[in-house]
PDB file of N, CA and C in Angstrom:
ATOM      1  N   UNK A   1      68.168 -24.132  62.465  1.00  0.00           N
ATOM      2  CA  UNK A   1      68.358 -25.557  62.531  1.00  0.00           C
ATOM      3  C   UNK A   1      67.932 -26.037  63.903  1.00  0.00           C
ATOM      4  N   UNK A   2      67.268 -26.728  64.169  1.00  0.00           N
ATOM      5  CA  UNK A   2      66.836 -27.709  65.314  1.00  0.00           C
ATOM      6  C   UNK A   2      67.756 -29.074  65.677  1.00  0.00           C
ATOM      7  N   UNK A   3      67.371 -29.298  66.762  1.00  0.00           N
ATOM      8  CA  UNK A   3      68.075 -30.712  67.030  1.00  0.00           C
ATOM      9  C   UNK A   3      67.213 -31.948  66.272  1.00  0.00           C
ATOM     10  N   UNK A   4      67.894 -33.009  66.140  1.00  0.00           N
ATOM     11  CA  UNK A   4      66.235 -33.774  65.896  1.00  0.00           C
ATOM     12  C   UNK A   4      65.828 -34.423  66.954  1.00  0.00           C
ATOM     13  N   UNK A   5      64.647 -34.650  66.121  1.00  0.00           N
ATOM     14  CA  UNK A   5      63.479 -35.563  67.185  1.00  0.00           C
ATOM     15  C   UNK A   5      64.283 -36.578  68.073  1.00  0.00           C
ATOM     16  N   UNK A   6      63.484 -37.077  69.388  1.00  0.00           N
ATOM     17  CA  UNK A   6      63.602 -38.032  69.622  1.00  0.00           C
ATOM     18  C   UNK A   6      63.237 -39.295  68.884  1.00  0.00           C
ATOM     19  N   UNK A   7      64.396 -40.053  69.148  1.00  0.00           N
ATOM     20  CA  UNK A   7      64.301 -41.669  68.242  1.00  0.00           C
ATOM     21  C   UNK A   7      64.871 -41.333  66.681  1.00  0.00           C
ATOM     22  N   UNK A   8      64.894 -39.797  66.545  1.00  0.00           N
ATOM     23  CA  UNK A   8      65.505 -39.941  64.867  1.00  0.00           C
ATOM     24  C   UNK A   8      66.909 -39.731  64.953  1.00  0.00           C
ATOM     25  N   UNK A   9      67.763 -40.299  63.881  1.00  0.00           N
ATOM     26  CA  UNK A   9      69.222 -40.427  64.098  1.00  0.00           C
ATOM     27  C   UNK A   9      69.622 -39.176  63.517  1.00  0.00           C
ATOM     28  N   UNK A  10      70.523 -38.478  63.879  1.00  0.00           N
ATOM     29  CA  UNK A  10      71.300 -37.206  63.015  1.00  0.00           C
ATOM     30  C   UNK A  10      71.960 -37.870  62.245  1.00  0.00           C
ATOM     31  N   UNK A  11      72.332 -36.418  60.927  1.00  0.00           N
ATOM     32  CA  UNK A  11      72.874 -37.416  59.669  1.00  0.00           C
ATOM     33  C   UNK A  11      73.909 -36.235  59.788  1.00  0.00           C
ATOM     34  N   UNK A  12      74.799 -36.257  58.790  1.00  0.00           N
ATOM     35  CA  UNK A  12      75.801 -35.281  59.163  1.00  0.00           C
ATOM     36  C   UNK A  12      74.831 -34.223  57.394  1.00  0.00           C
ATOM     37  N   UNK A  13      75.952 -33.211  57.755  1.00  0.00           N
ATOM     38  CA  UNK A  13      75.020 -32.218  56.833  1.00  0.00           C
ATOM     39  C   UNK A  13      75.288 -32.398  55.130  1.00  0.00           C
ATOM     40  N   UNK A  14      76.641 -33.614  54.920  1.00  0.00           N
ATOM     41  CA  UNK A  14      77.041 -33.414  53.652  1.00  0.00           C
ATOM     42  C   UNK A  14      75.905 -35.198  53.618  1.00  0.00           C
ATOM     43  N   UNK A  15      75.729 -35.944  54.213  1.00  0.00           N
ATOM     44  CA  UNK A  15      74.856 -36.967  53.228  1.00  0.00           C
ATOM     45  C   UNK A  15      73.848 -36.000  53.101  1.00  0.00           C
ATOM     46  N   UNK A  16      73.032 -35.064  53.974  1.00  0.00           N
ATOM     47  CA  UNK A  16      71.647 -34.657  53.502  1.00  0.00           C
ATOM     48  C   UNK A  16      71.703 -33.927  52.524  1.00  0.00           C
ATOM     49  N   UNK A  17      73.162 -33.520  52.261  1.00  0.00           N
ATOM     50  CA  UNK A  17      72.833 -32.487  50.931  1.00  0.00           C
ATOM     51  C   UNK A  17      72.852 -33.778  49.262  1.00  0.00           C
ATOM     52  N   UNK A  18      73.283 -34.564  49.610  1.00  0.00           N
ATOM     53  CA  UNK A  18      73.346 -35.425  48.630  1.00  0.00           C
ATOM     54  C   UNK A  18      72.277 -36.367  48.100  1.00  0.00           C
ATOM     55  N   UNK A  19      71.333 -36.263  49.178  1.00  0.00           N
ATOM     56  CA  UNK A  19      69.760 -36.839  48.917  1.00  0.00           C
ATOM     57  C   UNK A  19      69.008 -35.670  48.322  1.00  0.00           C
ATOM     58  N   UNK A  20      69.415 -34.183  48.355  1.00  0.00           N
ATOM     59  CA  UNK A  20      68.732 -33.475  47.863  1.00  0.00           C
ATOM     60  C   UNK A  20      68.109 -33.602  47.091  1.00  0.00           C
ATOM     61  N   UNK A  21      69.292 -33.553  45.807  1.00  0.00           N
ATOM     62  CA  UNK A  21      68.784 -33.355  44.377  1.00  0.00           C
ATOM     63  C   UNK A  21      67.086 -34.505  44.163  1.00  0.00           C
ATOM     64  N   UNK A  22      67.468 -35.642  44.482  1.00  0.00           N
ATOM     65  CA  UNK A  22      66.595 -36.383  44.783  1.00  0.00           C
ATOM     66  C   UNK A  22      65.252 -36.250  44.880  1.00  0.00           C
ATOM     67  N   UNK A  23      65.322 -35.366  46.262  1.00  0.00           N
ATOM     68  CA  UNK A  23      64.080 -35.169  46.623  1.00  0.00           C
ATOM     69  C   UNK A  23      62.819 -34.192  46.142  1.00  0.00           C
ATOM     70  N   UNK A  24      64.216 -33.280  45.733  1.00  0.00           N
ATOM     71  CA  UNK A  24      63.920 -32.308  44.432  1.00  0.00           C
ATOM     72  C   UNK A  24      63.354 -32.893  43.033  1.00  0.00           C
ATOM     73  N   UNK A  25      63.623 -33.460  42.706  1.00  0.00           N
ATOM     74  CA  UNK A  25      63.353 -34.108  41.434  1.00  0.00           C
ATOM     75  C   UNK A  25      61.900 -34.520  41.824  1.00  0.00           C
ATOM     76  N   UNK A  26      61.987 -35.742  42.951  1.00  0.00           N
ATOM     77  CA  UNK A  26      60.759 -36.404  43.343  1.00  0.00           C
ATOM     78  C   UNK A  26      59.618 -35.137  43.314  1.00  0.00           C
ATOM     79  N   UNK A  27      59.603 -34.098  44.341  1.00  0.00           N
ATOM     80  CA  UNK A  27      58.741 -32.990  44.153  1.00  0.00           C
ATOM     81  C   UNK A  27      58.380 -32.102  43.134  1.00  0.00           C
ATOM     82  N   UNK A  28      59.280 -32.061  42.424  1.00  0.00           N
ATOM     83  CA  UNK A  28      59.001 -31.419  41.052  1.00  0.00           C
ATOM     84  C   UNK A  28      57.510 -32.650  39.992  1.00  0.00           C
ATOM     85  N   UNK A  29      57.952 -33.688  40.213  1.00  0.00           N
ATOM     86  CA  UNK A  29      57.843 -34.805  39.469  1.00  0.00           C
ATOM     87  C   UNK A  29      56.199 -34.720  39.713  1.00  0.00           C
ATOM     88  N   UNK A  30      56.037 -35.245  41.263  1.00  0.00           N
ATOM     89  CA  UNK A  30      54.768 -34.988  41.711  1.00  0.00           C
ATOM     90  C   UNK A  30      54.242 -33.538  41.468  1.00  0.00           C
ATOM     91  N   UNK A  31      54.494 -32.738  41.006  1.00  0.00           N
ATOM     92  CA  UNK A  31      53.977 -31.063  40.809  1.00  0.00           C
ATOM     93  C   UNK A  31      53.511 -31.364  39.754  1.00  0.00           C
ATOM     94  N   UNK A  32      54.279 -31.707  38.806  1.00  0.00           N
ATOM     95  CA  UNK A  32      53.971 -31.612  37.329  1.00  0.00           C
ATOM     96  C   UNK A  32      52.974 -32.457  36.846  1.00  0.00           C
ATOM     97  N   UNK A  33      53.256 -33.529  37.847  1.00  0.00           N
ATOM     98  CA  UNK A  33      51.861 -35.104  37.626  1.00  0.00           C
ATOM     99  C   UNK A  33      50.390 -34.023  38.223  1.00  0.00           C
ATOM    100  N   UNK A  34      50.517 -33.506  39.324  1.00  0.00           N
ATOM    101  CA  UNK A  34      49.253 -32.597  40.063  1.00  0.00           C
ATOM    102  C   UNK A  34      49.010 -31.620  38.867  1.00  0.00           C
ATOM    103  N   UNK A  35      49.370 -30.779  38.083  1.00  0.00           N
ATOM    104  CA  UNK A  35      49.217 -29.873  37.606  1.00  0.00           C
ATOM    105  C   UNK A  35      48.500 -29.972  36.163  1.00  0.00           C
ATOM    106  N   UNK A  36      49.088 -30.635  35.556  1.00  0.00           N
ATOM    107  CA  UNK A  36      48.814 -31.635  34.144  1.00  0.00           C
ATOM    108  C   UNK A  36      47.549 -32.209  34.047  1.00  0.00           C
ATOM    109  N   UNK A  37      47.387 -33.361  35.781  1.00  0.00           N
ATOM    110  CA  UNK A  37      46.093 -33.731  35.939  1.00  0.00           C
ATOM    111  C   UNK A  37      45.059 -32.635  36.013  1.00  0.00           C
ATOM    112  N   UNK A  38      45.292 -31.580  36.684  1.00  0.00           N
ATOM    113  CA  UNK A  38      44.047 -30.674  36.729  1.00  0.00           C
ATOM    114  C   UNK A  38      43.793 -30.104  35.600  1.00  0.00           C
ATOM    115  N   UNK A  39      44.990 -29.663  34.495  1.00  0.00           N
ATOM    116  CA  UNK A  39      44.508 -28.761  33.451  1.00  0.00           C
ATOM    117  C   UNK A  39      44.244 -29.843  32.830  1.00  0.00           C
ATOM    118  N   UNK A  40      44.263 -31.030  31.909  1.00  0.00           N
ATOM    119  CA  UNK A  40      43.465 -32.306  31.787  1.00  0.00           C
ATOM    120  C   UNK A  40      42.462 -32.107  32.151  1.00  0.00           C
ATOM    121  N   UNK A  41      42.190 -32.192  33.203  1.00  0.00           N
ATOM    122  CA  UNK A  41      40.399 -32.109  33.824  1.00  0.00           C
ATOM    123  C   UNK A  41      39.884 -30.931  33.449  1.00  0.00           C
ATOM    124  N   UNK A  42      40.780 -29.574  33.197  1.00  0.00           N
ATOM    125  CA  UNK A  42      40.024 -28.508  33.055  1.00  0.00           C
ATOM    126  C   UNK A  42      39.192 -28.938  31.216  1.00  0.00           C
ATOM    127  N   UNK A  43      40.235 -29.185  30.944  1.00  0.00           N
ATOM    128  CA  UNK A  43      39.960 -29.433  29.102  1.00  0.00           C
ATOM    129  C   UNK A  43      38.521 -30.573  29.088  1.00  0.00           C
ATOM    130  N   UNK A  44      38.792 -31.195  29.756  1.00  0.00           N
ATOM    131  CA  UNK A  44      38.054 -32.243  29.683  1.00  0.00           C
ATOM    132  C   UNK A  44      36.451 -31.636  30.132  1.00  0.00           C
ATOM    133  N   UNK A  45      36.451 -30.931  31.136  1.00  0.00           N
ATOM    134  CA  UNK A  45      35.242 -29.958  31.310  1.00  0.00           C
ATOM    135  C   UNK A  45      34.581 -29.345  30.301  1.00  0.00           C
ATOM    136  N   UNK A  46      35.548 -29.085  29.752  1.00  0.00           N
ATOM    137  CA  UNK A  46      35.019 -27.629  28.727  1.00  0.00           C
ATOM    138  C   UNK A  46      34.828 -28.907  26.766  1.00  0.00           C
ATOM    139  N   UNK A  47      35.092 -30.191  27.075  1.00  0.00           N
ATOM    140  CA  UNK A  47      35.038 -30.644  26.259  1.00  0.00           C
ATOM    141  C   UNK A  47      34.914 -32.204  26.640  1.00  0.00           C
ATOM    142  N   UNK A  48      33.718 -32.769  27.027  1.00  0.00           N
ATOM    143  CA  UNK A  48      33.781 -33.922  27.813  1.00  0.00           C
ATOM    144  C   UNK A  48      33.999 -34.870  26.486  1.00  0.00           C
ATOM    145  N   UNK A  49      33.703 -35.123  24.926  1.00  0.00           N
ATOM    146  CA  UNK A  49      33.987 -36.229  24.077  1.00  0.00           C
ATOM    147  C   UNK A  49      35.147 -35.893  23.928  1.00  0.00           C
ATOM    148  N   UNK A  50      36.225 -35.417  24.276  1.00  0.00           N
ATOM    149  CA  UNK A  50      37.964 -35.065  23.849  1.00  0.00           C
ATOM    150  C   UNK A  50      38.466 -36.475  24.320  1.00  0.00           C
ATOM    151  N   UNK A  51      39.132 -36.923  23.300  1.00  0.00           N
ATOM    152  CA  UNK A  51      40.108 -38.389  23.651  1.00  0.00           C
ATOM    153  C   UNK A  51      41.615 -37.796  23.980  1.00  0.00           C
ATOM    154  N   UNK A  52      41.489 -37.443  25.206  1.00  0.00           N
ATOM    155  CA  UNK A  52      42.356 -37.267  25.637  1.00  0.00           C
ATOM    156  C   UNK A  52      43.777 -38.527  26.073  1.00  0.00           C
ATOM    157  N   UNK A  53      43.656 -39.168  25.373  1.00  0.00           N
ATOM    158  CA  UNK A  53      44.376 -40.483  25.422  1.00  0.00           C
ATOM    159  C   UNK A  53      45.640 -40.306  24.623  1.00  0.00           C
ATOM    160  N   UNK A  54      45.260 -39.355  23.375  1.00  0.00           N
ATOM    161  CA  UNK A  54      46.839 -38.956  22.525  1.00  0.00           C
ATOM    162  C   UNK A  54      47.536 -38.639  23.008  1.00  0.00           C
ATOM    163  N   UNK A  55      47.257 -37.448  24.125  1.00  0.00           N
ATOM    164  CA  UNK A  55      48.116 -36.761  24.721  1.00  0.00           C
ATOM    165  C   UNK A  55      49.635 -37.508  25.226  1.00  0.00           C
ATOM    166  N   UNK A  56      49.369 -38.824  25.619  1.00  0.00           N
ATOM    167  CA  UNK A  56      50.364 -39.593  26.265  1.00  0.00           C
ATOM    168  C   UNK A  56      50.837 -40.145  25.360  1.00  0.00           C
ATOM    169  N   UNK A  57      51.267 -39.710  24.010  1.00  0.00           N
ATOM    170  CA  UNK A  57      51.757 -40.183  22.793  1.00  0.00           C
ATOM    171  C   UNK A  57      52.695 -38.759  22.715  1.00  0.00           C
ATOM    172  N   UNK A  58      52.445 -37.714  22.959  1.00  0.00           N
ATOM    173  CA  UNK A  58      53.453 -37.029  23.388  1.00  0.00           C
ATOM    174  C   UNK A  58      52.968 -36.021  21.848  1.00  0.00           C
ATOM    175  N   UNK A  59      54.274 -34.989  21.431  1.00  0.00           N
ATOM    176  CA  UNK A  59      53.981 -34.134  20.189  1.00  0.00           C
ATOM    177  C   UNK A  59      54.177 -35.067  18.945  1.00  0.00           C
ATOM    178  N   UNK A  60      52.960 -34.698  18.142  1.00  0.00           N
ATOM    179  CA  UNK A  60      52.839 -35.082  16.651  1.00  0.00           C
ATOM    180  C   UNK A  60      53.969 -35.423  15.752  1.00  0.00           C
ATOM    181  N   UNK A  61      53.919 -36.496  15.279  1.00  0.00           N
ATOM    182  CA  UNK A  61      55.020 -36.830  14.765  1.00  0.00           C
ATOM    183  C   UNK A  61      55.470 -35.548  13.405  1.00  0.00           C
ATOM    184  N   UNK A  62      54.653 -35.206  12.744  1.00  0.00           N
ATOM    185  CA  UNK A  62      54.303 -34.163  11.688  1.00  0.00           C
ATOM    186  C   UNK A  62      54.686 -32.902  11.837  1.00  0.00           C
ATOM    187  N   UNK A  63      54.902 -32.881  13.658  1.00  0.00           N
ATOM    188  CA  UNK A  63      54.918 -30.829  14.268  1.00  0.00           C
ATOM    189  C   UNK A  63      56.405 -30.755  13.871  1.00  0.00           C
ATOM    190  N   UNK A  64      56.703 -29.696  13.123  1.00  0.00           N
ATOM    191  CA  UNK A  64      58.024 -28.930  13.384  1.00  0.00           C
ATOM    192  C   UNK A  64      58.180 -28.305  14.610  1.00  0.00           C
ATOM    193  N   UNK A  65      59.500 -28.223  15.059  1.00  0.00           N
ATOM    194  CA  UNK A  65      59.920 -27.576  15.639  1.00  0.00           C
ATOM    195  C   UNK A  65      59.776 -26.086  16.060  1.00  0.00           C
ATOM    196  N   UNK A  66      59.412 -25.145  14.754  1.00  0.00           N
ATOM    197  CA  UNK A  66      58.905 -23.762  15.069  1.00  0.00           C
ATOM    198  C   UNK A  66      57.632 -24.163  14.831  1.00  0.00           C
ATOM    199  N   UNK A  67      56.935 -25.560  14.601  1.00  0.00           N
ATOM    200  CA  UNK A  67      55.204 -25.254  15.177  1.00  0.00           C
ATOM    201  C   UNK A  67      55.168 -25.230  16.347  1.00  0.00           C
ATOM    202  N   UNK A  68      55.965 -26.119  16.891  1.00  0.00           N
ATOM    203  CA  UNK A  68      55.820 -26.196  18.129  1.00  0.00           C
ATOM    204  C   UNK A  68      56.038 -24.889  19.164  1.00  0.00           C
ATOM    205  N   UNK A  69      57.071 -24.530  18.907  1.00  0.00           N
ATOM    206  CA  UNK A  69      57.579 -23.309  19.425  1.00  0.00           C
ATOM    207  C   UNK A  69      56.455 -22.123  19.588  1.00  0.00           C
ATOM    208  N   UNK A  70      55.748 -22.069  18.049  1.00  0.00           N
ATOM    209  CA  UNK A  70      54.783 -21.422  18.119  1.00  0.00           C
ATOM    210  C   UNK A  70      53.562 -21.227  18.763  1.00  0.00           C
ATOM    211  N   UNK A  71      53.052 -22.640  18.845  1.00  0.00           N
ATOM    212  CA  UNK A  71      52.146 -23.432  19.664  1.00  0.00           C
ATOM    213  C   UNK A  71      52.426 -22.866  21.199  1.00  0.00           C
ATOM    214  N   UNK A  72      53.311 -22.797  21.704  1.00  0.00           N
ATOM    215  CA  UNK A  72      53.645 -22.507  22.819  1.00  0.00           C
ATOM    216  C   UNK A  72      53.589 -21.279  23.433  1.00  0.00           C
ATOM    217  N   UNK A  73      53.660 -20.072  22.138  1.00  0.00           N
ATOM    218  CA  UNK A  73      53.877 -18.800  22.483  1.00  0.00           C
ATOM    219  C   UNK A  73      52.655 -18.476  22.364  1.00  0.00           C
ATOM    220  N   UNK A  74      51.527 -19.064  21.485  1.00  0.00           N
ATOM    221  CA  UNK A  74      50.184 -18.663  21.282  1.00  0.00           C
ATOM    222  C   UNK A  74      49.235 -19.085  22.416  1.00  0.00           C
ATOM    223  N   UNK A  75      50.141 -20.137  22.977  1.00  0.00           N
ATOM    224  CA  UNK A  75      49.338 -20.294  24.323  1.00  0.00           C
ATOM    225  C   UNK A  75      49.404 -20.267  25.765  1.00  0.00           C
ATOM    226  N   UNK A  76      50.751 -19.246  25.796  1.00  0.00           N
ATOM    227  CA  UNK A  76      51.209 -18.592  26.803  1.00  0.00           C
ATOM    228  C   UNK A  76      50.037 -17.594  27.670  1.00  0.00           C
ATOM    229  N   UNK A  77      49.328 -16.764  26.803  1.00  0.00           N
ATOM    230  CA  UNK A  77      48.357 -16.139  27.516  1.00  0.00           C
ATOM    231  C   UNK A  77      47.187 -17.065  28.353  1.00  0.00           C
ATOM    232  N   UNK A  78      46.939 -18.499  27.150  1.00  0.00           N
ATOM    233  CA  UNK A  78      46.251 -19.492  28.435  1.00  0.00           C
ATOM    234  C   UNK A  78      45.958 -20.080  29.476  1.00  0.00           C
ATOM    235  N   UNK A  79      47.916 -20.532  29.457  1.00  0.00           N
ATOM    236  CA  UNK A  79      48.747 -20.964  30.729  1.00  0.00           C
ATOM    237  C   UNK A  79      48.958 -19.733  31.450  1.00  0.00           C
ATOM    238  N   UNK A  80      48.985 -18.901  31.642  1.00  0.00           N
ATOM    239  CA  UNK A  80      48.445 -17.345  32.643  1.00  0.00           C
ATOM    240  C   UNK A  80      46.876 -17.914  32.966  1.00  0.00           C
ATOM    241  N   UNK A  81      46.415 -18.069  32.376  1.00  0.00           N
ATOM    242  CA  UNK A  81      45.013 -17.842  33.166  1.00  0.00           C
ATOM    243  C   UNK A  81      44.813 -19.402  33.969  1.00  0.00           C
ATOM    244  N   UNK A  82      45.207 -20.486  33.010  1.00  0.00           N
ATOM    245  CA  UNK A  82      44.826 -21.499  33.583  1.00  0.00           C
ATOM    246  C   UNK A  82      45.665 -21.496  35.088  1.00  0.00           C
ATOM    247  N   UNK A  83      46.989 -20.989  34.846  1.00  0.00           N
ATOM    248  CA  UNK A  83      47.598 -21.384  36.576  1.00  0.00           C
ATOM    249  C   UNK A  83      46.868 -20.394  37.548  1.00  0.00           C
ATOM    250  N   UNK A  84      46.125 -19.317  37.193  1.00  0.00           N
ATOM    251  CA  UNK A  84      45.051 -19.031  38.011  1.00  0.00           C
ATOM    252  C   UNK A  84      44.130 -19.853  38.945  1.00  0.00           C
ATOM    253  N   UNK A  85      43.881 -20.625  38.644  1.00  0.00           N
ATOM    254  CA  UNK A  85      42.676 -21.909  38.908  1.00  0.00           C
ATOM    255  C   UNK A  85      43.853 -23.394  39.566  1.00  0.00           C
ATOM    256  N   UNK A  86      44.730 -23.158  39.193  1.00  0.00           N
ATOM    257  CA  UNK A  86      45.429 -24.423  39.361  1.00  0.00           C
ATOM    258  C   UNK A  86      46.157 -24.275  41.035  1.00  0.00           C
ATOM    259  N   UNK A  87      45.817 -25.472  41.820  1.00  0.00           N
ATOM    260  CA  UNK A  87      46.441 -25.687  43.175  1.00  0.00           C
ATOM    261  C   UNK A  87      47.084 -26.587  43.515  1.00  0.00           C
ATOM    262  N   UNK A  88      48.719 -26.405  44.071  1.00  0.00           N
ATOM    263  CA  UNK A  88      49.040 -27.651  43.939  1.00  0.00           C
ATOM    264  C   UNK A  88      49.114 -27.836  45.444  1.00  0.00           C
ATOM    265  N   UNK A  89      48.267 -28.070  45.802  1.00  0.00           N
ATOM    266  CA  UNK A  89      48.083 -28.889  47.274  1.00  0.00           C
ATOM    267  C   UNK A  89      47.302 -30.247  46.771  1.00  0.00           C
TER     268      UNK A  89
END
């Protein structure tokens, strides 16, 4: 732990733990917006006429539940390769 900066005010240690969760959330939030966008772009590479516009309609009204599930496990080996390529800086 450091002192702080000059000109910045000390906070005591129980408000900073209470902005946490917060900030946590916020960073997660932005990860997932960075991450999404790139594999988006990856798809979109490998398939530039894709209307990728459904996507933000979220899962098919039609998918069951174990499609979905399924869907997920069949493309587990993808998401391995794609977070290969993926940076979240």
């Amino acid at each position: 732990m450091e002192p702080p900066a000059d000109g910045v005010e000390s906070r005591p240690l129980a408000a900073k733990l209470r902005d946490a969760p917060a900030k946590i959330t916020n960073l997660l939030q932005g990860m997932a917006k960075s991450v999404s966008r790139q594999v988006l772009a990856i798809v979109k590479s490998l398939y530039p006429k894709a209307d990728l516009s459904v996507v933000v309609e979220g899962i098919a009204a039609d998918c069951s539940d174990d499609a979905y599930k399924k869907y997920l496990q069949d493309l587990d080996p993808v998401a391995e390769e794609v977070v290969k390529f993926v940076s979240l800086e």
